[in-house]
Protein backbone atom coordinates (compact mmCIF):
# COMPACT_ATOMS: atom_id res chain seq x y z
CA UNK A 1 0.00 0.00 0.00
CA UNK A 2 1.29 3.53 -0.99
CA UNK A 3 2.32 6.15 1.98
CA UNK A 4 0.70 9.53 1.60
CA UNK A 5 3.35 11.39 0.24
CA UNK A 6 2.39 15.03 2.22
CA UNK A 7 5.28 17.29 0.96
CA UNK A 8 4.40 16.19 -2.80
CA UNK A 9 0.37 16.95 -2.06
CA UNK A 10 0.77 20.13 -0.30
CA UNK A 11 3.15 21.09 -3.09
CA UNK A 12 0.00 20.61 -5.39
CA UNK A 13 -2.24 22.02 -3.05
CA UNK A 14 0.01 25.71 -3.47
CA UNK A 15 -0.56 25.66 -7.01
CA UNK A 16 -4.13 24.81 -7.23
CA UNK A 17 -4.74 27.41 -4.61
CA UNK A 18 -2.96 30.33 -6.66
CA UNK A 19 -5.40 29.44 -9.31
CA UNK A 20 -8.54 29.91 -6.94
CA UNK A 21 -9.02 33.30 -7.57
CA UNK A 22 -10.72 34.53 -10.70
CA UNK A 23 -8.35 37.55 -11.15
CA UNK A 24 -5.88 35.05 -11.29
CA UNK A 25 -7.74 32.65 -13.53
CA UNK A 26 -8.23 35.60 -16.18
CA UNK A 27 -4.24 36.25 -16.22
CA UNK A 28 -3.12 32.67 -16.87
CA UNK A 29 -5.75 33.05 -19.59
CA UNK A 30 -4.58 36.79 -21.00
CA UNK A 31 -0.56 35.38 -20.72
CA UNK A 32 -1.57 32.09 -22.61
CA UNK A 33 -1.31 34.77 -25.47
CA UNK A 34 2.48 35.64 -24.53
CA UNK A 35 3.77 38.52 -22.32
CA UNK A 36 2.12 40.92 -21.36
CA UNK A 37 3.26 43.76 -18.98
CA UNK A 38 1.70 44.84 -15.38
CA UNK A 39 0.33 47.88 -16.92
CA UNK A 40 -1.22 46.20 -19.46
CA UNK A 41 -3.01 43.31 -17.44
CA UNK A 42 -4.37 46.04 -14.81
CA UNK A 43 -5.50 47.93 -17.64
CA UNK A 44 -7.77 45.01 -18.85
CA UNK A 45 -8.67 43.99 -15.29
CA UNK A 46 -9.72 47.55 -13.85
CA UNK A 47 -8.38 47.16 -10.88
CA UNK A 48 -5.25 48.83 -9.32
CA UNK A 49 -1.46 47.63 -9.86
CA UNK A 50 -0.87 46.99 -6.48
CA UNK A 51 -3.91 44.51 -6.21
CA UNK A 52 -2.62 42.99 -9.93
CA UNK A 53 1.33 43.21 -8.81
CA UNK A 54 -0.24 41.06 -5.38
CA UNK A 55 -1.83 38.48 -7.85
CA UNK A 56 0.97 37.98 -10.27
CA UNK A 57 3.53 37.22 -6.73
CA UNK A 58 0.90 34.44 -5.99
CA UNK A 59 1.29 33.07 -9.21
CA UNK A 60 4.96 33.59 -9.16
CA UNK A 61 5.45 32.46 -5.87
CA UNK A 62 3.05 29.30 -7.46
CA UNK A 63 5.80 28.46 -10.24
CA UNK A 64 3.24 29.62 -12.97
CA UNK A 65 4.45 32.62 -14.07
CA UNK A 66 7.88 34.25 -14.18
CA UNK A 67 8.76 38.07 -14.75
CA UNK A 68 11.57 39.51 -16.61
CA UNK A 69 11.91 43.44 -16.69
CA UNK A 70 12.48 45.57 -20.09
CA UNK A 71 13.08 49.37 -19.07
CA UNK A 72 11.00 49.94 -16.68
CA UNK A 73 8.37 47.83 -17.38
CA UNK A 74 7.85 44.07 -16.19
CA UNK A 75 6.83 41.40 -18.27
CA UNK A 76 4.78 38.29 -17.14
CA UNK A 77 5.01 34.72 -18.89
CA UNK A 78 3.59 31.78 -18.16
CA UNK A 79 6.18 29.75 -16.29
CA UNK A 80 4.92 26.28 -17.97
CA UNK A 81 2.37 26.89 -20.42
CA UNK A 82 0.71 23.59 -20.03
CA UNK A 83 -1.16 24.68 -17.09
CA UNK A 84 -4.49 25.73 -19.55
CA UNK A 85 -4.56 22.41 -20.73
CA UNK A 86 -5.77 22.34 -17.12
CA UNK A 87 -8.65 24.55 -18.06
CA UNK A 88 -9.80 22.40 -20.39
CA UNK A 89 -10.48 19.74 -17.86
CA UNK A 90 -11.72 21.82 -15.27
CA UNK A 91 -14.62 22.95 -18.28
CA UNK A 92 -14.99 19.25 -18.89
CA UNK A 93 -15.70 18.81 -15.48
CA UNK A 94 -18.37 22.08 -15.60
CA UNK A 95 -19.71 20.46 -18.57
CA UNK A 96 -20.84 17.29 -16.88
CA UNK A 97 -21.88 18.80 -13.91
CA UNK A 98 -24.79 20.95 -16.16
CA UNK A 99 -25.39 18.04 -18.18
CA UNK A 100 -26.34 16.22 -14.57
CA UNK A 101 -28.32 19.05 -13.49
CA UNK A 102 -30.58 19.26 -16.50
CA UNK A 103 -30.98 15.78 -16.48
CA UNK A 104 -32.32 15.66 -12.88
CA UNK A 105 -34.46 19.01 -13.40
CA UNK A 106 -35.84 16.92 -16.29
CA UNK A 107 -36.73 13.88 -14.26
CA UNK A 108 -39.03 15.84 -11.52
């Protein structure tokens, strides 16, 4: 039988939780499109940089995005841009729930 392997789990844990945030959710998505500067990111989220620069160090912190500076502007990229192939499953998993929903709406 297999020993619960905590370290590698709460490892997991950190970057699911950086993703539970729909701020955050809409950056991965906007820098699945390549770099895109602070600026530009609080600019299409309306909120202020400090709250966006606070998101992007969660997702940096996470291992999902890095930063590089150009002038004096910084530049987020996803880290590993494999991580919205985890959207797709997460949809797939919205999907089905609806799809159960409607089908037990349908049966009352």
């Amino acid at each position: 039988m297999p020993s619960l392997d905590l370290t590698h789990y709460t490892a997991r844990a950190n970057v699911m939780k950086a993703l539970g945030h729909p701020t955050r959710l809409f950056i991965v998505e906007q820098l699945r499109e390549g770099p895109r500067c602070v600026c530009e990111l609080t600019d299409m989220i309306g909120a202020d940089m400090s709250t966006v620069s606070r998101h992007l160090s969660v997702l940096k912190q996470a291992g999902i995005v890095e930063d590089e500076r150009d002038g004096a502007k910084i530049f987020y990229r996803l880290e590993v841009p494999c991580i919205v192939n985890f959207f797709s499953c997460v949809e797939n998993v919205l999907r089905a729930k609806a799809e159960k929903h409607v089908a037990q709406v349908g049966r009352r």
